[in-house]
Protein backbone atom coordinates (compact mmCIF):
# COMPACT_ATOMS: atom_id res chain seq x y z
CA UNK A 1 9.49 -25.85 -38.11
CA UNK A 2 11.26 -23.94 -40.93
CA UNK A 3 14.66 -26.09 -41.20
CA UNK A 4 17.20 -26.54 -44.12
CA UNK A 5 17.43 -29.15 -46.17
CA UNK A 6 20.59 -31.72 -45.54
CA UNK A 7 23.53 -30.03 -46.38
CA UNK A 8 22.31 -26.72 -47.71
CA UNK A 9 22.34 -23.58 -45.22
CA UNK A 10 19.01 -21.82 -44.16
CA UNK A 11 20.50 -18.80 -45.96
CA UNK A 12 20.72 -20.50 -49.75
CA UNK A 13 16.60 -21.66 -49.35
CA UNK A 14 15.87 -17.54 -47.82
CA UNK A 15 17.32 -16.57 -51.30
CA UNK A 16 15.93 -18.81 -53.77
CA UNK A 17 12.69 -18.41 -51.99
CA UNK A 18 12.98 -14.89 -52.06
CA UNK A 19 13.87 -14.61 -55.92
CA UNK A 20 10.95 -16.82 -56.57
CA UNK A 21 8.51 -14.82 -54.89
CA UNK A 22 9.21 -12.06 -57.55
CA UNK A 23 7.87 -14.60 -59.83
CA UNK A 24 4.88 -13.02 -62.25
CA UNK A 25 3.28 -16.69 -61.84
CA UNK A 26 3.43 -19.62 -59.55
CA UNK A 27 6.51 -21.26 -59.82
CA UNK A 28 7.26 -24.44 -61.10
CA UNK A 29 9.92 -26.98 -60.74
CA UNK A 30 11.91 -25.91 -63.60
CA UNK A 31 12.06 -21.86 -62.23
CA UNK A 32 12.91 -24.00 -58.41
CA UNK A 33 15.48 -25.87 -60.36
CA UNK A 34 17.26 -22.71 -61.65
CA UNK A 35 17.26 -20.74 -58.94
CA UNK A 36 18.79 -23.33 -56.86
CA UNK A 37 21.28 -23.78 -59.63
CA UNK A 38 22.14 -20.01 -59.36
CA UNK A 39 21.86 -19.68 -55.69
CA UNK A 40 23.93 -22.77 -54.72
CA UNK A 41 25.61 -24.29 -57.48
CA UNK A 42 25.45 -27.91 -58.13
CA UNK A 43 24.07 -30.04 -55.03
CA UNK A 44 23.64 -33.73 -54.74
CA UNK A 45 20.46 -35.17 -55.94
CA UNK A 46 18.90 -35.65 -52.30
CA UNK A 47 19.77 -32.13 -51.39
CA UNK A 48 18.40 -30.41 -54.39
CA UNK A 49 14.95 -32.62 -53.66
CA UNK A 50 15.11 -31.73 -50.13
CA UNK A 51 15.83 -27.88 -50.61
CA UNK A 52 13.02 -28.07 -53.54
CA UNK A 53 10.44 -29.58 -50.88
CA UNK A 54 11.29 -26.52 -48.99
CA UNK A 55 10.95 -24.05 -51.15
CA UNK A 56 7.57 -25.24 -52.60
CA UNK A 57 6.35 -25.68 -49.48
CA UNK A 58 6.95 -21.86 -48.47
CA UNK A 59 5.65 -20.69 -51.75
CA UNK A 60 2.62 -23.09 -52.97
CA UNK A 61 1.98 -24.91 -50.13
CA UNK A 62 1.33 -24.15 -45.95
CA UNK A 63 5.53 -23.90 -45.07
CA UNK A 64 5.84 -25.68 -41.75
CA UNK A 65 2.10 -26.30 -41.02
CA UNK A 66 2.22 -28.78 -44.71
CA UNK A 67 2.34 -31.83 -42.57
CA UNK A 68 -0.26 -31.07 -40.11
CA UNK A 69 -2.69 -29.65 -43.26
CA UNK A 70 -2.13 -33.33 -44.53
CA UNK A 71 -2.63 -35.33 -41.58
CA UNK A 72 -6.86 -36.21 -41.99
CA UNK A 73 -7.64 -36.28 -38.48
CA UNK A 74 -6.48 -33.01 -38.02
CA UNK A 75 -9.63 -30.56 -38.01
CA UNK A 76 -7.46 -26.96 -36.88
CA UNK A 77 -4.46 -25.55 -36.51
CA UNK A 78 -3.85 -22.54 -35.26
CA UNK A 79 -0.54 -20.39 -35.11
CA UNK A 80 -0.39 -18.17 -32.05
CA UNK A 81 2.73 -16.32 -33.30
CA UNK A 82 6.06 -17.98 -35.04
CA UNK A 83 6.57 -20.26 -31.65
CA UNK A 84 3.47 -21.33 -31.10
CA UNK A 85 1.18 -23.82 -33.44
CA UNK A 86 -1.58 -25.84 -31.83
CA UNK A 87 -3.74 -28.48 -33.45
CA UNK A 88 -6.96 -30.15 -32.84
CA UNK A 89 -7.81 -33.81 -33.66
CA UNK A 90 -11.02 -34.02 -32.66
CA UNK A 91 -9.96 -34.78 -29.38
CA UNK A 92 -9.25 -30.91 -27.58
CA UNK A 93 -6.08 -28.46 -28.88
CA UNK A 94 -2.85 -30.09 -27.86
CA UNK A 95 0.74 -28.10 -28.74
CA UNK A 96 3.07 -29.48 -31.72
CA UNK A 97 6.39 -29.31 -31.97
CA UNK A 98 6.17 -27.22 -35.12
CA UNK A 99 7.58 -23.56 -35.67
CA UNK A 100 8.46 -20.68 -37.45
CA UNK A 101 11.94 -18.85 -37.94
CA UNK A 102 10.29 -15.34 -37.04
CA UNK A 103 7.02 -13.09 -37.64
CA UNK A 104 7.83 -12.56 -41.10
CA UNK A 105 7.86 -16.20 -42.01
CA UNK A 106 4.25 -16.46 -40.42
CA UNK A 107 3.28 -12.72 -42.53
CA UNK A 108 4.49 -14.18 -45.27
CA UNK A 109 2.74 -17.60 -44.87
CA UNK A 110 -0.45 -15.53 -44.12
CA UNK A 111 -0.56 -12.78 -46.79
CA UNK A 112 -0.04 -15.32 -49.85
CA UNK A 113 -2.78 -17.72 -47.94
CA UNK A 114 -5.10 -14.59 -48.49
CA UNK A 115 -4.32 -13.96 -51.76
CA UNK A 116 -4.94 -16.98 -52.62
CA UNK A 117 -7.93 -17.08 -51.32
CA UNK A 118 -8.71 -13.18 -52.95
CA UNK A 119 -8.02 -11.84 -50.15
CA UNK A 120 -6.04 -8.84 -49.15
CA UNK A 121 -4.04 -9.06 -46.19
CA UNK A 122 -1.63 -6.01 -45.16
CA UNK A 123 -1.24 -2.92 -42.98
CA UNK A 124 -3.99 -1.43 -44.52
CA UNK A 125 -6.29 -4.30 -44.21
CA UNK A 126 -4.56 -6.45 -40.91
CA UNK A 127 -7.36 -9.45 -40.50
CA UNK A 128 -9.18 -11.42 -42.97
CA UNK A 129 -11.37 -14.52 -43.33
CA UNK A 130 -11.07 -15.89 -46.56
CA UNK A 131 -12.17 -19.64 -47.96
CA UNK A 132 -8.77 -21.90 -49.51
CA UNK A 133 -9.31 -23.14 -52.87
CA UNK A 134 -9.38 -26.67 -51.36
CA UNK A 135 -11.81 -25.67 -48.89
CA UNK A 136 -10.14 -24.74 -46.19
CA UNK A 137 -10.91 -21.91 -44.03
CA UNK A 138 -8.66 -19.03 -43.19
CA UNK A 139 -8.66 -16.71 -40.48
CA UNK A 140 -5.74 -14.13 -39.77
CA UNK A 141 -4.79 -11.17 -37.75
CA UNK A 142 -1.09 -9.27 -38.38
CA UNK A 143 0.83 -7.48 -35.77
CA UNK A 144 0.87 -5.29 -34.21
CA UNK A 145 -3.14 -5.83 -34.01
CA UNK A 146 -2.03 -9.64 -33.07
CA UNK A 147 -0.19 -8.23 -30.22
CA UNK A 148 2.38 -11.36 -29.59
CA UNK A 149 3.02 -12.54 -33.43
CA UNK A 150 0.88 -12.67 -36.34
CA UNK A 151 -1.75 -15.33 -35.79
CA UNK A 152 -3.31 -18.06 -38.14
CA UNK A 153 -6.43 -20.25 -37.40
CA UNK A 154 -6.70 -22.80 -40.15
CA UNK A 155 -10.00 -25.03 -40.30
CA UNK A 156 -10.07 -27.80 -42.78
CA UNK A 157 -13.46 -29.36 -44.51
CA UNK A 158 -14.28 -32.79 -43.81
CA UNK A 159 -13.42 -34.70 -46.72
CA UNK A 160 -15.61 -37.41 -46.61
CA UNK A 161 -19.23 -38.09 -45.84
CA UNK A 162 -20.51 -39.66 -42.45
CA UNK A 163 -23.23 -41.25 -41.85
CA UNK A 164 -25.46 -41.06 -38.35
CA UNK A 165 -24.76 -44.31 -37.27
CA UNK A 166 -21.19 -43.64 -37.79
CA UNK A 167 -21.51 -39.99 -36.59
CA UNK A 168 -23.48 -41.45 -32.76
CA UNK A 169 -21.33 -44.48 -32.56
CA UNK A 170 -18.46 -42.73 -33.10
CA UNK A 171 -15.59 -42.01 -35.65
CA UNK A 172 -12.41 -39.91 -35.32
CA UNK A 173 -14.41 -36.91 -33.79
CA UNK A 174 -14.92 -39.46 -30.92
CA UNK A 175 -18.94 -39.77 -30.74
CA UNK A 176 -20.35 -42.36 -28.04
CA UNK A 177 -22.88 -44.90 -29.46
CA UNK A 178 -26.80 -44.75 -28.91
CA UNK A 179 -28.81 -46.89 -31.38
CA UNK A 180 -31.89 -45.09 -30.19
CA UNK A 181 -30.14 -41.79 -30.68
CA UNK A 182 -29.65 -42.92 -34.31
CA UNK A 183 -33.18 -43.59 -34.31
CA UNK A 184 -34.48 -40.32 -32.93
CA UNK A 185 -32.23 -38.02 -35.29
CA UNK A 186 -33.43 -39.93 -38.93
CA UNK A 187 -37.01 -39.94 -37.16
CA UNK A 188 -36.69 -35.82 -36.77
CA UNK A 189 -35.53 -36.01 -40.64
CA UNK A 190 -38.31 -38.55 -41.79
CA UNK A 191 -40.95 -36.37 -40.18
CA UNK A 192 -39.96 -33.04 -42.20
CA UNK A 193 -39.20 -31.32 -39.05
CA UNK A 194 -37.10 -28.06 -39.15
CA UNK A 195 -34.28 -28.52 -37.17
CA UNK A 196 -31.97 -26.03 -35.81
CA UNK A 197 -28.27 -27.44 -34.53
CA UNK A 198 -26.82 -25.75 -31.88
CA UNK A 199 -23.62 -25.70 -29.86
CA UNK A 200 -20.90 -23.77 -29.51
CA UNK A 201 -17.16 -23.16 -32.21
CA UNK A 202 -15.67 -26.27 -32.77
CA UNK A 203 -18.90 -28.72 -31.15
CA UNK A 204 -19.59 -30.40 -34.76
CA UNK A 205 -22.42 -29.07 -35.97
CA UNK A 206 -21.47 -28.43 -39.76
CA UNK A 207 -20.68 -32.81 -39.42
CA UNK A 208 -24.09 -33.10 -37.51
CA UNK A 209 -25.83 -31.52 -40.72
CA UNK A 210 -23.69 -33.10 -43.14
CA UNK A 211 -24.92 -36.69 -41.38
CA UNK A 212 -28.64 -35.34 -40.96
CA UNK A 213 -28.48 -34.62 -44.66
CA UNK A 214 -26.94 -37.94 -45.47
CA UNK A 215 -30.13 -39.45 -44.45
CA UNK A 216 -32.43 -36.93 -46.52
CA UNK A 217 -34.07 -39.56 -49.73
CA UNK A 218 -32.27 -39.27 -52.41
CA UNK A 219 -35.46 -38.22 -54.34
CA UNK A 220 -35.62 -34.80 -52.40
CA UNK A 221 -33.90 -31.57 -54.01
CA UNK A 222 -31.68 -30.31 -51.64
CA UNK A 223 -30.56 -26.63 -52.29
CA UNK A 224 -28.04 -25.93 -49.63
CA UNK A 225 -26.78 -21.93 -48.79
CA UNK A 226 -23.48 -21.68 -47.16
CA UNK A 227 -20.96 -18.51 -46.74
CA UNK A 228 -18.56 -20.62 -47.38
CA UNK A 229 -18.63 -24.44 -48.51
CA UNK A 230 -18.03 -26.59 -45.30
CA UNK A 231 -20.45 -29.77 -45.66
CA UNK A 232 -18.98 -32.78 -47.43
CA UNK A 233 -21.87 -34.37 -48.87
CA UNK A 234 -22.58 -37.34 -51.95
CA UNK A 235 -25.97 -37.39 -53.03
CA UNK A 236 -27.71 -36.17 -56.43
CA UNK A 237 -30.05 -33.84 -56.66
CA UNK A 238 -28.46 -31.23 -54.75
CA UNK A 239 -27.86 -27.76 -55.49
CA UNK A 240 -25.08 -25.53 -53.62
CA UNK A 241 -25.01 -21.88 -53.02
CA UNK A 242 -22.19 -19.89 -51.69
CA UNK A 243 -21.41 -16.55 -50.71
CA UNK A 244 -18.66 -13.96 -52.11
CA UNK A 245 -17.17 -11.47 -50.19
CA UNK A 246 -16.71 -8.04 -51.52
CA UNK A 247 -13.28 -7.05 -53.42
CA UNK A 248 -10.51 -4.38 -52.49
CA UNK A 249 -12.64 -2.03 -53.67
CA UNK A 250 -16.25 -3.13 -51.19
CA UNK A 251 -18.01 -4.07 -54.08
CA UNK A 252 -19.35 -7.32 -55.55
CA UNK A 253 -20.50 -9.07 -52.48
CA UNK A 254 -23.33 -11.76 -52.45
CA UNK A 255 -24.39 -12.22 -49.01
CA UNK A 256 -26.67 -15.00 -47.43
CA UNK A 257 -29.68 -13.41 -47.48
CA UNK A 258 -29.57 -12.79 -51.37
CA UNK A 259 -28.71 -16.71 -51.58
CA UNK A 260 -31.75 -17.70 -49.79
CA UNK A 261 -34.20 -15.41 -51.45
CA UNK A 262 -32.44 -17.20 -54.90
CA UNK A 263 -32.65 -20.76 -53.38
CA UNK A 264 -36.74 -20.08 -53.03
CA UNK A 265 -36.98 -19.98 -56.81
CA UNK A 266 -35.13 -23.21 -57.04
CA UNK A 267 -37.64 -25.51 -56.37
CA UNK A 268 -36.10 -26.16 -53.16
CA UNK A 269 -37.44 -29.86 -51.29
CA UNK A 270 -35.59 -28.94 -48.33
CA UNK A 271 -33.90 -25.83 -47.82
CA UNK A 272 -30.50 -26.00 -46.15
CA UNK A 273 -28.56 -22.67 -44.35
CA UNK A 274 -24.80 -23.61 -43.45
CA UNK A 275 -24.64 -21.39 -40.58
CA UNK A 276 -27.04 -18.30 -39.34
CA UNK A 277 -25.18 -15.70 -37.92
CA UNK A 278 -26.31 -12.13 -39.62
CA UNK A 279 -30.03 -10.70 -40.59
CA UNK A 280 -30.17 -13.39 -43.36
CA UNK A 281 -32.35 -15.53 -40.13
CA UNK A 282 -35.17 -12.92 -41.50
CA UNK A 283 -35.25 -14.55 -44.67
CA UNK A 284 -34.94 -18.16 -43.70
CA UNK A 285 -37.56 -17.81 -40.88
CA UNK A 286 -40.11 -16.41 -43.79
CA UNK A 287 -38.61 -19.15 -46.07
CA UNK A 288 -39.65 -22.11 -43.76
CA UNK A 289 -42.84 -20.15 -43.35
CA UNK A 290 -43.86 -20.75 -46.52
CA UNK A 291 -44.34 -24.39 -47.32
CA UNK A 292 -40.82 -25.10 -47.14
CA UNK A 293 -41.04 -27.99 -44.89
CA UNK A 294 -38.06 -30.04 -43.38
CA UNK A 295 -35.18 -27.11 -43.62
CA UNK A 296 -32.23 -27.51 -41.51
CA UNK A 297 -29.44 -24.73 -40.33
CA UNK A 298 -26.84 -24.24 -37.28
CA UNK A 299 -26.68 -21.24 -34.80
CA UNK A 300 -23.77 -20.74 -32.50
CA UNK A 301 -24.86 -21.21 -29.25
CA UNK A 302 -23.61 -22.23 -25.51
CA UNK A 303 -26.38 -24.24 -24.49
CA UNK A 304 -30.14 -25.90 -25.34
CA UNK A 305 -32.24 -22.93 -24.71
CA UNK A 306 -30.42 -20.20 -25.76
CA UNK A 307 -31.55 -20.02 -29.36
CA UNK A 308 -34.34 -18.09 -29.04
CA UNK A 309 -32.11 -15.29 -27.41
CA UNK A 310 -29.83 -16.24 -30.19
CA UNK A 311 -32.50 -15.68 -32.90
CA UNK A 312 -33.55 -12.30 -31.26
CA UNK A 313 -30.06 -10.56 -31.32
CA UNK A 314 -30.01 -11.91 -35.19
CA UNK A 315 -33.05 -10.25 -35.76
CA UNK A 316 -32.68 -7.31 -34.66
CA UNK A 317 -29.93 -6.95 -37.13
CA UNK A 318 -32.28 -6.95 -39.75
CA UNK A 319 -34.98 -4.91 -38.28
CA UNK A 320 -37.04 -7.52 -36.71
CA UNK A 321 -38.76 -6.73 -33.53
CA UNK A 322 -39.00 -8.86 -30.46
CA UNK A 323 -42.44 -10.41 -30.97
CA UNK A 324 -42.40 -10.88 -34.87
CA UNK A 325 -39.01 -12.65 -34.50
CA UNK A 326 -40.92 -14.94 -31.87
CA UNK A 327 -44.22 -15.66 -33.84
CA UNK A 328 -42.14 -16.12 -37.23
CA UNK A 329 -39.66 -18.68 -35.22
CA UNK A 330 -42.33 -20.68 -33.36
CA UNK A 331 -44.00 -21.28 -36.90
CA UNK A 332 -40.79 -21.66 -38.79
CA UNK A 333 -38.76 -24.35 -36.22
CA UNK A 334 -39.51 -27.22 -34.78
CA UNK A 335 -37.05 -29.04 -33.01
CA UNK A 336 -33.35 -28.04 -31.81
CA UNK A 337 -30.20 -30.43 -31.39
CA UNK A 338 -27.81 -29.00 -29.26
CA UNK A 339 -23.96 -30.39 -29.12
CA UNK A 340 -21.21 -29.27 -26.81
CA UNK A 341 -17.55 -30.82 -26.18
CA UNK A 342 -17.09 -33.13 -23.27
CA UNK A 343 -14.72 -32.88 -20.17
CA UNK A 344 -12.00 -34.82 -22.64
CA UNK A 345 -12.94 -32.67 -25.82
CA UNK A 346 -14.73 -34.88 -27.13
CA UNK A 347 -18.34 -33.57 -29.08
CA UNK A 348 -21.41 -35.22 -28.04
CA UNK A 349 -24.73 -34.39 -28.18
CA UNK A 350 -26.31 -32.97 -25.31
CA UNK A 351 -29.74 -32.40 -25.59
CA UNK A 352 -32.66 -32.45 -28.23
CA UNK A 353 -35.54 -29.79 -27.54
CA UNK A 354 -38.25 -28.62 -28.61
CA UNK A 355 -39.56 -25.06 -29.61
CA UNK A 356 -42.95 -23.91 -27.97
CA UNK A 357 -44.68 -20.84 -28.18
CA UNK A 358 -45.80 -20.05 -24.06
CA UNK A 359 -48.69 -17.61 -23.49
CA UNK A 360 -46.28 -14.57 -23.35
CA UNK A 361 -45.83 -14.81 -27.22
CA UNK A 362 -41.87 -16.18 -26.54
CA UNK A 363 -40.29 -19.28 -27.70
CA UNK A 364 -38.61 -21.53 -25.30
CA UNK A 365 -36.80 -24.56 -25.73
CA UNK A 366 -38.33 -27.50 -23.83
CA UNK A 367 -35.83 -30.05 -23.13
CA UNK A 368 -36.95 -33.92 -24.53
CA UNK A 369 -34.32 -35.62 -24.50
CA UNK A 370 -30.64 -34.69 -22.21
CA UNK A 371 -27.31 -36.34 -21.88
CA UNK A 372 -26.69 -37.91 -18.51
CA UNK A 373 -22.98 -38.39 -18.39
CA UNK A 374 -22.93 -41.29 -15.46
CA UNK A 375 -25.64 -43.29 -17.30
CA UNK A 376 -24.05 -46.58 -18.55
CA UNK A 377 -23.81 -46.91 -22.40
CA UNK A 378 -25.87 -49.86 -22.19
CA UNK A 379 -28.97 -48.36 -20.43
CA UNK A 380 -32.11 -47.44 -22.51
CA UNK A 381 -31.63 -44.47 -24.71
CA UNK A 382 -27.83 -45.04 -23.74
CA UNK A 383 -26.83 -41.61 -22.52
CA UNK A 384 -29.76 -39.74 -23.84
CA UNK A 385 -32.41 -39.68 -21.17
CA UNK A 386 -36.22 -38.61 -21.40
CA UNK A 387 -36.83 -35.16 -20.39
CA UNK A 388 -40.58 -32.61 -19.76
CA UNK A 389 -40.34 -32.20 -23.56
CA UNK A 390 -40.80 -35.89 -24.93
CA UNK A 391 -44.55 -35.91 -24.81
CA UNK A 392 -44.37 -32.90 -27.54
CA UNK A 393 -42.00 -34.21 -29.39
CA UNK A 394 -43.80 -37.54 -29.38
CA UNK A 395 -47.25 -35.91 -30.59
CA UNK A 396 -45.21 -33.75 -33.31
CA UNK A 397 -43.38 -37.07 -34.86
CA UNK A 398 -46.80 -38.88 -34.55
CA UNK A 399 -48.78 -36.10 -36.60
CA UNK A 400 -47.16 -36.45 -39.15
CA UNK A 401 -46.82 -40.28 -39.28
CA UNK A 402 -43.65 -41.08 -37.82
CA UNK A 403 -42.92 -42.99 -34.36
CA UNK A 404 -39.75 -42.91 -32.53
CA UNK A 405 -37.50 -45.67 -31.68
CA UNK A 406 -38.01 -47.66 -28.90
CA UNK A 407 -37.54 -47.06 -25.76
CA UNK A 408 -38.89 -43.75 -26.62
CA UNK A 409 -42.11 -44.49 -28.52
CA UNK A 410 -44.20 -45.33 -25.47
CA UNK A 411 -45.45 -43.08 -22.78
CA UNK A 412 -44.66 -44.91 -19.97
């Protein structure tokens, strides 16, 4: 909500933001200090702090959306025009009473988010993606192509590390406990198995990688390719890759694929993808064909077996045919962990599969462990219930020398 400051009109902060705008660099208290001066003439101390807050707010920080930015279990906000702002704390979207005077405000707030981020956002170019200098991640669309007000989707990094004890049992993001869950994730990590996450926007699987990589030894080189850096992660030994898009004049662009193909000279232990989402899965599929055990990546996707269908429609974006895509991905992945939200927004996980090769050539998920939402949290395996697929999973741990946790390490 775009308010004055105690005692000084809306008007006055419009016109000392608007002179500071012209600005050749950012502005700093001093240039706030005398263009209040000019603006409004002397003001008492709390009002000249107040109006200040304002104005810096508008022009270095988020405006009206500051406060929600800084809250840390805020993970979006999103502006649906200058009425409408809706948040998400991990627990579904809920509406805030938080606004903006008009369209322009939210242009405004939108175009110098952009730049900021070296983007250009304007008639000529009316959406953008761009990454924050802190990390956050911008996307925007301007009227009249954002037909009801310009719109804003704002998704911050996690800040901090989590753990997969902390990341089952449950933190702010609201997961349910499952020792033997715990136990079955650093077993699929221990074992060098390439895992793909799964789920759909918003399900956690950038935290479900950040936690799987958590548990990685310390020893291992990690050389991890993102578009644009999402996982929070302390460890040594780790080497980070990110994409740039092109500039206003389409040039300049390093795209995934290029990083991967650079991340195979690196020496990589395990090689990490942020996300999959354009022909670059050509280049990690080969990648974790090669001797490049124990790689991990995400894939959008609504439920446990649609990844192979997921994989194809990547593929074919860089040339790769049906049954190439299928032999490359039954050699290259192993194991899938697929997350969705709950009925009360909450992310779980949902199943863990695992990729088989039938005698039609295709890859399809086999389901070895599911969620059972009415099982108790103290039965065995707490929510996470056997399925056809935990014999194979079983015999894939086992060759290479790892068991799984009990109650899952037997075959009765």
């Amino acid at each position: 909500m775009t308010t004055p400051a105690r005692g000084v009109p809306a008007a006055t902060i419009a016109e000392v933001r608007d002179r500071l705008v012209d600005v050749a660099h950012p502005p700093t208290q001093a240039d706030m200090d005398r263009a209040l001066a000019d603006v409004a003439g002397p003001l008492p101390a709390s009002d000249r702090e107040a109006a200040r807050r304002l104005v810096a707010a508008e022009l270095l920080g988020a405006g009206p959306l500051d406060d929600l930015l800084a809250d840390p279990d805020v993970t979006d906000v999103l502006v649906n025009g200058p009425d409408e702002v809706w948040v998400d704390r991990s627990r579904g979207l809920e509406r805030v009473d938080v606004w903006f005077d008009d369209d322009d405000a939210v242009r405004r707030l939108a175009t110098r988010l952009a730049a900021s981020g070296g983007r250009r956002l304007d008639a000529a170019a009316p959406f953008v993606d761009a990454r924050l200098p802190d990390g956050t991640r911008l996307h925007a669309v301007l009227t009249p192509v954002a037909v009801d007000g310009t719109c804003l989707s704002l998704r911050r990094p996690r800040r901090v590390p989590i753990s997969l004890a902390a990341f089952v049992a449950g933190d702010a993001a609201g997961w349910r406990e499952s020792t033997a869950l715990v136990g079955v994730l650093r077993a699929l990590v221990d074992a060098r198995l390439a895992i793909a996450v799964t789920g759909g926007t918003g399900t956690g699987k950038t935290t479900l990688l950040a936690a799987l990589l958590d548990h990685v030894d310390p020893a291992e080189r990690v050389v991890l390719v993102e578009d644009t850096t999402e996982l929070a992660l302390d460890r040594e030994n780790l080497v980070r890759l990110q994409g740039r898009p092109p500039n206003i004049e389409g040039a300049g662009a390093i795209t995934q694929r290029d990083l991967v193909r650079q991340a195979l000279r690196m020496r990589p232990d395990r090689l990490v993808v942020g996300e999959v989402r354009g022909p670059e899965v050509l280049d990690l599929l080969v990648a974790f064909n090669t001797g490049h055990e124990g790689g991990l990546t995400t894939v959008h996707g609504n439920a446990p077996g649609t990844l192979p269908a997921r994989m194809e429609a990547l593929g074919a974006l860089a040339g790769l045919g049906r049954a190439a895509l299928h032999s490359l991905l039954a050699a290259a992945v192993q194991v899938t962990v697929h997350l969705r939200r709950d009925d009360a927004g909450r992310r779980v996980v949902a199943a863990v599969g695992v990729l088989r090769q039938d005698a039609d050539g295709l890859v399809r998920v086999r389901p070895a462990l599911v969620a059972t939402p009415p099982a108790p949290l103290d039965a065995p395996g707490g929510r996470m219930l056997p399925a056809d697929g935990m014999p194979w999973l079983r015999d894939l741990l086992r060759d290479r020398g790892v068991l799984l946790p009990a109650p899952f390490g037997s075959r009765s």
